[in-house]
Protein backbone atom coordinates (compact mmCIF):
# COMPACT_ATOMS: atom_id res chain seq x y z
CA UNK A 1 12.11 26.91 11.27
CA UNK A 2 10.44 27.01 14.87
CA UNK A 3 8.38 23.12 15.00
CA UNK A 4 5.24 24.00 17.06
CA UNK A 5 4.81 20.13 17.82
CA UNK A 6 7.86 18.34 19.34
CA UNK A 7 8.43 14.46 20.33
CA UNK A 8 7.26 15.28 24.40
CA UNK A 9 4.09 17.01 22.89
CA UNK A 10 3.10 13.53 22.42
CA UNK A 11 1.30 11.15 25.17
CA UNK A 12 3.08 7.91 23.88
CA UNK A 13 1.92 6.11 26.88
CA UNK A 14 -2.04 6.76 25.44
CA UNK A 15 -1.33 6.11 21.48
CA UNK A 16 0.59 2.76 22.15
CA UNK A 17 -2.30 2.22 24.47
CA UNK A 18 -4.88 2.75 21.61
CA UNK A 19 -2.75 0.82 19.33
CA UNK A 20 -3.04 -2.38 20.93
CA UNK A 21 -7.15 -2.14 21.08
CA UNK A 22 -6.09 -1.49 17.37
CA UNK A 23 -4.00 -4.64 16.98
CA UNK A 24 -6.36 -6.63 18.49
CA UNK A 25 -9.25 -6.07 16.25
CA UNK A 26 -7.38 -8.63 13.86
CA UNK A 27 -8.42 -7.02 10.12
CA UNK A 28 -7.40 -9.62 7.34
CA UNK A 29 -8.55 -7.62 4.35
CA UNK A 30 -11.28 -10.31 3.27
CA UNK A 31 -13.10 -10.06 6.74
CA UNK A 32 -15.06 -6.82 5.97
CA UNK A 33 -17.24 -7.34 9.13
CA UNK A 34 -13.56 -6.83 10.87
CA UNK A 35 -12.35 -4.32 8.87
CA UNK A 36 -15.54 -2.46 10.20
CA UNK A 37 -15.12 -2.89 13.24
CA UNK A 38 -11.76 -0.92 13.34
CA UNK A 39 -13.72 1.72 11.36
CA UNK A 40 -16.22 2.18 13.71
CA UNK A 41 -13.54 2.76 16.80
CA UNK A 42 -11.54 4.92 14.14
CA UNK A 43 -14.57 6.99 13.95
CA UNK A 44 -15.50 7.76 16.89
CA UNK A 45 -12.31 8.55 18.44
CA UNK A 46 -12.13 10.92 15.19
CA UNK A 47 -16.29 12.15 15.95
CA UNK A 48 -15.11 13.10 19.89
CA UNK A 49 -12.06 15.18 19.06
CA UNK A 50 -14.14 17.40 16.60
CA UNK A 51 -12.64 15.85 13.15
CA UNK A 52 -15.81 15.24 10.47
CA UNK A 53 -15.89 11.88 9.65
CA UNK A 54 -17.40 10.16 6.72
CA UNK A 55 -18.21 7.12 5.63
CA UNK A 56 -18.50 5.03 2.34
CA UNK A 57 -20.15 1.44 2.20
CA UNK A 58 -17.72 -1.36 1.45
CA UNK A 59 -18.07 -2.83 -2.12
CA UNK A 60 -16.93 -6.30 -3.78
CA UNK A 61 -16.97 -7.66 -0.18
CA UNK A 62 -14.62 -5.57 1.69
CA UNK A 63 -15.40 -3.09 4.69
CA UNK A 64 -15.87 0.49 4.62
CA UNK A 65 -14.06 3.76 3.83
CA UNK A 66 -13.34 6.11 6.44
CA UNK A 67 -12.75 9.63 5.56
CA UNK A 68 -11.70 11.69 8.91
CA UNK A 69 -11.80 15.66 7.67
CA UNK A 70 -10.81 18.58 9.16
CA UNK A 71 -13.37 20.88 9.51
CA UNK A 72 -13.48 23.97 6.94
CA UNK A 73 -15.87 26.82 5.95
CA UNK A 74 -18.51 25.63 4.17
CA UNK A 75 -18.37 25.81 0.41
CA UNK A 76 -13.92 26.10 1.06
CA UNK A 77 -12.36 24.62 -2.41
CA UNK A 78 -8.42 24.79 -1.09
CA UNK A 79 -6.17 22.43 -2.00
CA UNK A 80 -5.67 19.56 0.48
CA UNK A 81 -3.38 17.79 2.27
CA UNK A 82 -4.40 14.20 1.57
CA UNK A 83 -2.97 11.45 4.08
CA UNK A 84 -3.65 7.74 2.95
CA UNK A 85 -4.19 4.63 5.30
CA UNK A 86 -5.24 1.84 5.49
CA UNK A 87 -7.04 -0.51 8.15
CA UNK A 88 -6.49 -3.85 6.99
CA UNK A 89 -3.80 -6.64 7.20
CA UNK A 90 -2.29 -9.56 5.51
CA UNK A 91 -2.65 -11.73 8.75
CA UNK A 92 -5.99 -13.97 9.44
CA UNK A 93 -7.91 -14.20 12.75
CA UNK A 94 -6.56 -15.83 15.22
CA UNK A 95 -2.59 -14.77 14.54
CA UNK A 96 -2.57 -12.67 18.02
CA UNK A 97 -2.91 -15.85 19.88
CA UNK A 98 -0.67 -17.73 18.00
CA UNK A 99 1.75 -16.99 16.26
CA UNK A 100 2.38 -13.54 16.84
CA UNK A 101 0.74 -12.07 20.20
CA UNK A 102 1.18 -8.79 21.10
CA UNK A 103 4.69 -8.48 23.11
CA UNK A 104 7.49 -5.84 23.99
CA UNK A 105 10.77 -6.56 23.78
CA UNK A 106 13.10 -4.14 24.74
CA UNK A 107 12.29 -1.02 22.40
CA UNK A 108 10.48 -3.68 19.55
CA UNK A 109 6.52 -3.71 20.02
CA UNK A 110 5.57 -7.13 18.00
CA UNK A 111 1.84 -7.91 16.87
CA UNK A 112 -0.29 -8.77 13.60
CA UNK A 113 -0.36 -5.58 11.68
CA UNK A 114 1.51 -3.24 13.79
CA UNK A 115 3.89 -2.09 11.54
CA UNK A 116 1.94 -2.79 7.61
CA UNK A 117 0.32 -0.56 9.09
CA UNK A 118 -1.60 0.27 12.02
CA UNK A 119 0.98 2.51 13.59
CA UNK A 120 1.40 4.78 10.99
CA UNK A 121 -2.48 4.88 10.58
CA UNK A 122 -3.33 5.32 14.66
CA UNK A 123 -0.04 8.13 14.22
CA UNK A 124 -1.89 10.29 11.48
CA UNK A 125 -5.11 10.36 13.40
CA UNK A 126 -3.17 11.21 16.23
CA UNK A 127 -0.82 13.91 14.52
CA UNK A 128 -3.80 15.10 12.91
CA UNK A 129 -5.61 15.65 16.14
CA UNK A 130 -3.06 17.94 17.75
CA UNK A 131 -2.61 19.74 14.58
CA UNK A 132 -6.17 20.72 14.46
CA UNK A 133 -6.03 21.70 17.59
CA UNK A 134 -3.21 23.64 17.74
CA UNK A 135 -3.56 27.81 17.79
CA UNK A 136 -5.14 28.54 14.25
CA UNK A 137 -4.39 24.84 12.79
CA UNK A 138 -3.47 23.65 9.44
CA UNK A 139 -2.89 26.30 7.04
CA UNK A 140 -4.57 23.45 3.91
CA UNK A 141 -7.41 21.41 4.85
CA UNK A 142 -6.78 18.27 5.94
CA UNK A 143 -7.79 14.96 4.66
CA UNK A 144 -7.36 11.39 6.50
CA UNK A 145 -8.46 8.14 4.06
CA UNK A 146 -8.65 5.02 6.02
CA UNK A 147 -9.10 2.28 3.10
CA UNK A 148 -10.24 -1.15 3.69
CA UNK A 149 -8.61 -3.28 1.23
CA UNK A 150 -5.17 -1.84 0.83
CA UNK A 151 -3.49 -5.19 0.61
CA UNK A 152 -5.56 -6.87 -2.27
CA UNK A 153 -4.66 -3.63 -4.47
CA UNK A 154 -7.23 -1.15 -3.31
CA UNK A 155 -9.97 -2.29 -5.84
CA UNK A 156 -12.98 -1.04 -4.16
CA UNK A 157 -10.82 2.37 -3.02
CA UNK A 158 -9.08 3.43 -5.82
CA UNK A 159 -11.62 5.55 -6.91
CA UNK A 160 -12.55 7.23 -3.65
CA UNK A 161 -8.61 7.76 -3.34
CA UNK A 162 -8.38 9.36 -6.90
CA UNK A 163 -11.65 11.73 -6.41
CA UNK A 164 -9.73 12.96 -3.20
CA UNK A 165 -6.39 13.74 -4.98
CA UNK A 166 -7.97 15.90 -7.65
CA UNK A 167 -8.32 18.54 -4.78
CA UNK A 168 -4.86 17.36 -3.28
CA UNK A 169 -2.25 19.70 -2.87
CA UNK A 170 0.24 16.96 -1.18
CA UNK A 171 -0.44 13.29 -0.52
CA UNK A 172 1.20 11.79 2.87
CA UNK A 173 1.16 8.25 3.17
CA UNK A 174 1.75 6.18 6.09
CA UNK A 175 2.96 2.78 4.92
CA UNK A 176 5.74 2.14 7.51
CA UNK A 177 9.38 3.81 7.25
CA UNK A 178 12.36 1.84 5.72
CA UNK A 179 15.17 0.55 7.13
CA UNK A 180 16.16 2.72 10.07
CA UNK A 181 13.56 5.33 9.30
CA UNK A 182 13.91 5.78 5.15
CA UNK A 183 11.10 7.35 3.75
CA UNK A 184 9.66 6.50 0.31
CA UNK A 185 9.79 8.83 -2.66
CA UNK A 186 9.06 6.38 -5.65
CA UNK A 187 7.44 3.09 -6.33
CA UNK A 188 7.43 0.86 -9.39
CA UNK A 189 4.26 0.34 -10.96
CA UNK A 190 2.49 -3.13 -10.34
CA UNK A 191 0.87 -4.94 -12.85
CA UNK A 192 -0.66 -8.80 -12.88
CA UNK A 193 -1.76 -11.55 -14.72
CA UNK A 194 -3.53 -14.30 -15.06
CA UNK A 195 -2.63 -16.53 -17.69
CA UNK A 196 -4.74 -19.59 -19.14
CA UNK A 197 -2.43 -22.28 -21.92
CA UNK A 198 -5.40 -24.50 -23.49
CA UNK A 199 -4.08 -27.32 -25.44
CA UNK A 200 -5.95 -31.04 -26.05
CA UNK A 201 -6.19 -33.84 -23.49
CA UNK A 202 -4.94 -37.28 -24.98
CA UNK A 203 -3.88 -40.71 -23.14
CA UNK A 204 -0.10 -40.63 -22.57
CA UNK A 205 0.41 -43.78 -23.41
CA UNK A 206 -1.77 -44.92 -26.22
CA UNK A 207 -2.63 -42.08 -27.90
CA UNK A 208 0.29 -39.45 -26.89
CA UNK A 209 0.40 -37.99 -30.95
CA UNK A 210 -3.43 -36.78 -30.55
CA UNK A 211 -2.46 -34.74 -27.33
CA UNK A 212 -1.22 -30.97 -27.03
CA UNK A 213 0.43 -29.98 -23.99
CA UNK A 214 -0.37 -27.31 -22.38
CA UNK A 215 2.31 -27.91 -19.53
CA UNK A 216 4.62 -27.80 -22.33
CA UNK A 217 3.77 -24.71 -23.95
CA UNK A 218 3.12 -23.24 -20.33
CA UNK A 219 7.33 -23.82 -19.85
CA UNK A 220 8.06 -22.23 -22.76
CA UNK A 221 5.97 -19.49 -21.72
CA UNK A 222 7.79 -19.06 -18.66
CA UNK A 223 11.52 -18.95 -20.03
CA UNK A 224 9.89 -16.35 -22.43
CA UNK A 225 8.35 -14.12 -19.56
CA UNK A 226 10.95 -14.23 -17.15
CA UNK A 227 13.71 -13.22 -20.28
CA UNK A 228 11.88 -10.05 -19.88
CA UNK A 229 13.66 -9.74 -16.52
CA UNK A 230 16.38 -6.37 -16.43
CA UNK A 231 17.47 -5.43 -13.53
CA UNK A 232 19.46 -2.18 -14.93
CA UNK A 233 15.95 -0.47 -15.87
CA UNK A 234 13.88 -1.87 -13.16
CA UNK A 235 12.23 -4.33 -14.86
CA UNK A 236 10.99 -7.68 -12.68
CA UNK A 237 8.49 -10.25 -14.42
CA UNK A 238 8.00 -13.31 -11.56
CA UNK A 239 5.69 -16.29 -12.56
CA UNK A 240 4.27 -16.36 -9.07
CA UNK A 241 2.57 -19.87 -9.57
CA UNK A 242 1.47 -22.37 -12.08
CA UNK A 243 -0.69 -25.24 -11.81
CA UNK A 244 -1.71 -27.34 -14.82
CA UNK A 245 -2.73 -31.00 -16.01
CA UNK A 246 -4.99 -33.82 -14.59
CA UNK A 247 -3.23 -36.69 -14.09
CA UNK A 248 0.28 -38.45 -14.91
CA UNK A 249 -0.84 -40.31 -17.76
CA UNK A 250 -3.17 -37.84 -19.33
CA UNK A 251 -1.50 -34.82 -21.78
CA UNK A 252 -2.15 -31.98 -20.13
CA UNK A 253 -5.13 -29.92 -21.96
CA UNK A 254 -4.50 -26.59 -19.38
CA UNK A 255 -2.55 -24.95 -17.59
CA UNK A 256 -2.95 -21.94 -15.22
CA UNK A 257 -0.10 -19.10 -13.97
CA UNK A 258 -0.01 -16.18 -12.37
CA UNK A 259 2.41 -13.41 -13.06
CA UNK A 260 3.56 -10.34 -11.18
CA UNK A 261 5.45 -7.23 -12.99
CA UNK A 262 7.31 -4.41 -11.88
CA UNK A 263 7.73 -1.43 -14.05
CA UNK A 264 9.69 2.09 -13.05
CA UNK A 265 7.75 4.41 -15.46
CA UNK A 266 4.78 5.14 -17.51
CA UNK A 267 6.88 4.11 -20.94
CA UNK A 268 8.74 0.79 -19.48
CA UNK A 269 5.49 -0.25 -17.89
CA UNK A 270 3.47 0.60 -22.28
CA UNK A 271 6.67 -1.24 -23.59
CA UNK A 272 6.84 -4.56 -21.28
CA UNK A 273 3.39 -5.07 -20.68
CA UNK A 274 2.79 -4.88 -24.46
CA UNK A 275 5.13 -7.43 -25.15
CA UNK A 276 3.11 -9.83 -22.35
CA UNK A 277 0.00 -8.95 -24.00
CA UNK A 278 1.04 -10.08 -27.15
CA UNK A 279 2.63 -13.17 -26.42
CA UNK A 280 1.84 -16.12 -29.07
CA UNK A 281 1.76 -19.57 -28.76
CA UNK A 282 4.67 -21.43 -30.96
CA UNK A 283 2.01 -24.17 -31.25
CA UNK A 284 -1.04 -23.33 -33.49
CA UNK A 285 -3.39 -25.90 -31.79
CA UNK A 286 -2.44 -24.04 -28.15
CA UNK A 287 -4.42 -21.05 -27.32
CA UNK A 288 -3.67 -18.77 -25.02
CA UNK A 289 -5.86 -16.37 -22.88
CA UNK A 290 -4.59 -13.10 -21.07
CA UNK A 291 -6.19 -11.30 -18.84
CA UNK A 292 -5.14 -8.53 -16.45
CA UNK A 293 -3.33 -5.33 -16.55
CA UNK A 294 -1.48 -2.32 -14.60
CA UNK A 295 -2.77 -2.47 -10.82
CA UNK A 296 -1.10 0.48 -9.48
CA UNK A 297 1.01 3.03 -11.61
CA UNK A 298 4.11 3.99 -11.72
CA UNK A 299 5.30 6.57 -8.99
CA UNK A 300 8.54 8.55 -9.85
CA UNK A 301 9.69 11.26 -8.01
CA UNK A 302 8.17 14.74 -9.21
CA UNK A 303 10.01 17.71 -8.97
CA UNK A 304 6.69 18.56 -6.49
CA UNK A 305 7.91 15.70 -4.27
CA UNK A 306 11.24 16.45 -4.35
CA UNK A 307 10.06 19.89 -3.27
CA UNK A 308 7.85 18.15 -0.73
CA UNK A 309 10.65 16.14 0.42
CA UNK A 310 12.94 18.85 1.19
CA UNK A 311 10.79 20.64 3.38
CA UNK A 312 9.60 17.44 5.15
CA UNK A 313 13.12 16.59 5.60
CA UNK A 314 14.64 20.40 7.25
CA UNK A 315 11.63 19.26 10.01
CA UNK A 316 12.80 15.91 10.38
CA UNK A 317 16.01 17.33 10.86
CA UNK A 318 14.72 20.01 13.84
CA UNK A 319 13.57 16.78 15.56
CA UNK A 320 16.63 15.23 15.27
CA UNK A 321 15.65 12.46 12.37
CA UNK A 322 17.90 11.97 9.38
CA UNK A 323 15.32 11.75 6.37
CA UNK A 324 16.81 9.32 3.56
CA UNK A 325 14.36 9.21 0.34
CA UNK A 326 14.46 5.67 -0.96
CA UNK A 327 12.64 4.05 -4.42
CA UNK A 328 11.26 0.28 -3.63
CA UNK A 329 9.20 -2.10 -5.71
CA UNK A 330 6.56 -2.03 -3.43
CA UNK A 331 3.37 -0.34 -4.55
CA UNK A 332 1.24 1.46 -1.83
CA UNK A 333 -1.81 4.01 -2.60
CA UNK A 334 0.33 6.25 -3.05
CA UNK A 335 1.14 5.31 -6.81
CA UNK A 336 -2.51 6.42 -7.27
CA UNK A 337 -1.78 10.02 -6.12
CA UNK A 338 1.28 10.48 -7.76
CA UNK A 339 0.10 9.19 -11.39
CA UNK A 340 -2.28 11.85 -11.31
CA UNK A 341 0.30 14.83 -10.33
CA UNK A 342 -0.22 14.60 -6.70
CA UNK A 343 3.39 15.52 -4.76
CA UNK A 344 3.70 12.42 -3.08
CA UNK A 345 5.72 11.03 -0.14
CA UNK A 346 5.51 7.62 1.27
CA UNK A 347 7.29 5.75 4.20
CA UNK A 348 6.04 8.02 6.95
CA UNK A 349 4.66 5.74 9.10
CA UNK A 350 6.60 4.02 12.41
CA UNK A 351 10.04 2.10 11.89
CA UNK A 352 10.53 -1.41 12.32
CA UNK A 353 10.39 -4.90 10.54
CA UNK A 354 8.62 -7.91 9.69
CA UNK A 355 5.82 -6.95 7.25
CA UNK A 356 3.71 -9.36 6.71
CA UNK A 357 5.59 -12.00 8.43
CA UNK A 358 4.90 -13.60 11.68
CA UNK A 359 8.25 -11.63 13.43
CA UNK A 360 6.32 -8.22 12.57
CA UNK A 361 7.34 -5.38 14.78
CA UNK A 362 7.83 -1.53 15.40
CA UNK A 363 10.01 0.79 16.95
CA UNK A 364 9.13 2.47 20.30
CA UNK A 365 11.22 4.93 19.91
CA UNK A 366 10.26 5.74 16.37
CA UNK A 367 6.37 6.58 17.33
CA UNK A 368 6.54 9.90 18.99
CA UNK A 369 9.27 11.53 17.09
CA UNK A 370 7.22 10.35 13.33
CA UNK A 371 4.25 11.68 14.82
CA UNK A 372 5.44 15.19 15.65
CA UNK A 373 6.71 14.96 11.93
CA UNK A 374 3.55 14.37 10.81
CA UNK A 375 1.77 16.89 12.78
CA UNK A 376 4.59 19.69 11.69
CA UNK A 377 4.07 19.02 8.04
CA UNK A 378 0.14 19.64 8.46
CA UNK A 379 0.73 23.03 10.33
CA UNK A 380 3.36 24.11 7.60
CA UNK A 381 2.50 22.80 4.54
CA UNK A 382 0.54 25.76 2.85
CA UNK A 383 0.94 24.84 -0.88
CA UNK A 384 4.40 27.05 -1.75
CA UNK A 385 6.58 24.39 -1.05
């Protein structure tokens, strides 16, 4: 195929401008006054290049949701092309000045955010601006999410994200690329849990028989969670942390952990979290309590994304980009679209390292090419892939 966007069709110089104004509005997910902040520069640069742009009141304390549309006749009920964001970060205010400022070094641009996932979400507006503009434009309307709380599990967006991808044809998400540029094209499902072991308090020393540990039954809990561990199917159950008792000499009467699972598919994730659910305490005077559940399904590769993925790779290939598909245990918003039937690919946001450390950085070189990609697979994707 003839691209009608290459890499020089894009004014690097300008986007890694924007990027650090981007950067530097530090958006830790639980600052929502932050978060919205980035929204309302998001918005207008979307509002002056002629996108629509939409917004939805935060919820349970986080910021807003920024929908960026293409425009579209009025009453138009065409499949979409859905492209998921997301505006906010793992790293608190103040990280810029500390411990990571913004800083180039050599062809790695470092700074809070930059690569989980600000690049990839300044990219799409950016592809998505020169698309739109560009002779007759997409041939599927196009629609941008910007979400708010991406990394605390996307509890006030999920369903704004799952309304959208009932009229999705595709679903492009911008979570960064993958060691040297791999894309994603599956995700395990996430589930967690909180788990409360209530036993009886007693004196350790004088009165040790009338006590019920809860510390103890907690560590048997743990051996029993973590045997659900196989590797060979995909399986990962991780006691994150666990916290219980009063005092040395006091028999503990609770305990608290927290527990994250990984699951490949819809019947692995029924089977192991079924088996968590129903865990029993060997001790009738210990009680246990549960709570929790499947945060983000599984996302397998369709034979739509496979589909997807071919054509996105033959124009990664025109601009000289190798696409490898890759399955991590990472979930993303995209496990949302591709639960309900969406064709999904993930990873297309800028190369680089560091995510959600304090050594977080991109690849120059990565930013023009990935955004001609991006722009290409708007103009061309016209739902016969």
């Amino acid at each position: 195929m003839t691209l009608a966007i290459s890499p020089d069709d894009i004014d690097q110089a300008a986007l890694l401008s924007e990027l650090r104004r981007w950067v530097e509005i530090e958006t830790h997910t639980p600052d929502a006054d932050a978060v919205n902040r980035l929204a309302d520069r998001v918005e207008a640069i979307a509002k002056q290049a002629g996108l629509v742009a939409e917004r939805t009141p935060g919820t349970m304390g986080f910021g807003d949701i920024l929908a960026v549309r293409s425009p579209r006749p009025a009453g138009s009920n065409q499949k979409s092309v859905l492209i998921l964001a997301h505006l906010d970060t793992v790293h608190a205010a103040g990280t810029i000045k500390n411990q990571l400022p913004w800083r180039q070094e050599g062809d790695r641009l470092y700074g809070p955010g930059i690569y989980d996932m600000k690049s990839g979400a300044l990219m799409a507006l950016e592809a998505m601006k020169i698309a739109v503009r560009h002779g007759p434009g997409p041939k599927l309307p196009v629609d941008l999410l910007f979400m708010p709380d991406e990394e605390m599990g996307s509890l006030s967006s999920r369903a704004l994200i799952e309304a959208y991808s009932r009229n999705a044809g595709y679903a492009l998400v911008v979570e960064p690329a993958r060691d040297g540029g791999k894309i994603v094209v599956a995700r395990k499902g996430v589930a967690m849990y909180d788990i409360v072991v209530r036993g009886r308090a007693s004196h350790a020393g004088t009165r040790p028989q009338d006590g019920r540990s809860a510390v103890r039954a907690a560590a048997r809990l743990v051996l029993e969670l973590e045997s659900l561990n196989d590797p060979a199917r995909g399986v990962t159950v991780t006691v994150g942390t666990i916290h219980g008792g009063t005092g040395r000499n006091t028999v503990p009467a609770e305990c608290q952990m927290q527990v994250d699972v990984r699951v490949p598919d819809e019947g692995t994730a029924t089977e192991i979290l079924g088996r968590i659910e129903a865990l029993k305490p060997v001790d009738p005077d210990i009680a246990l309590e549960i709570s929790g559940g499947l945060n983000r399904p599984p996302f397998p590769q369709s034979e739509g994304g496979k589909r997807l993925f071919a054509h996105t790779a033959g124009i990664a290939a025109e601009l000289g980009i190798t696409l490898e598909g890759v399955s991590t245990g990472g979930g993303s918003d995209g496990n949302f679209t591709a639960a309900l039937g969406v064709a999904t690919l993930d990873g297309l946001g800028a190369d680089g390292a560091g995510a959600h450390t304090f050594d977080e950085y991109i690849f120059v070189s990565s930013v023009a090419p990935r955004t001609a990609l991006l722009a290409n697979l708007m103009l061309t994707l016209d739902g016969k892939e």
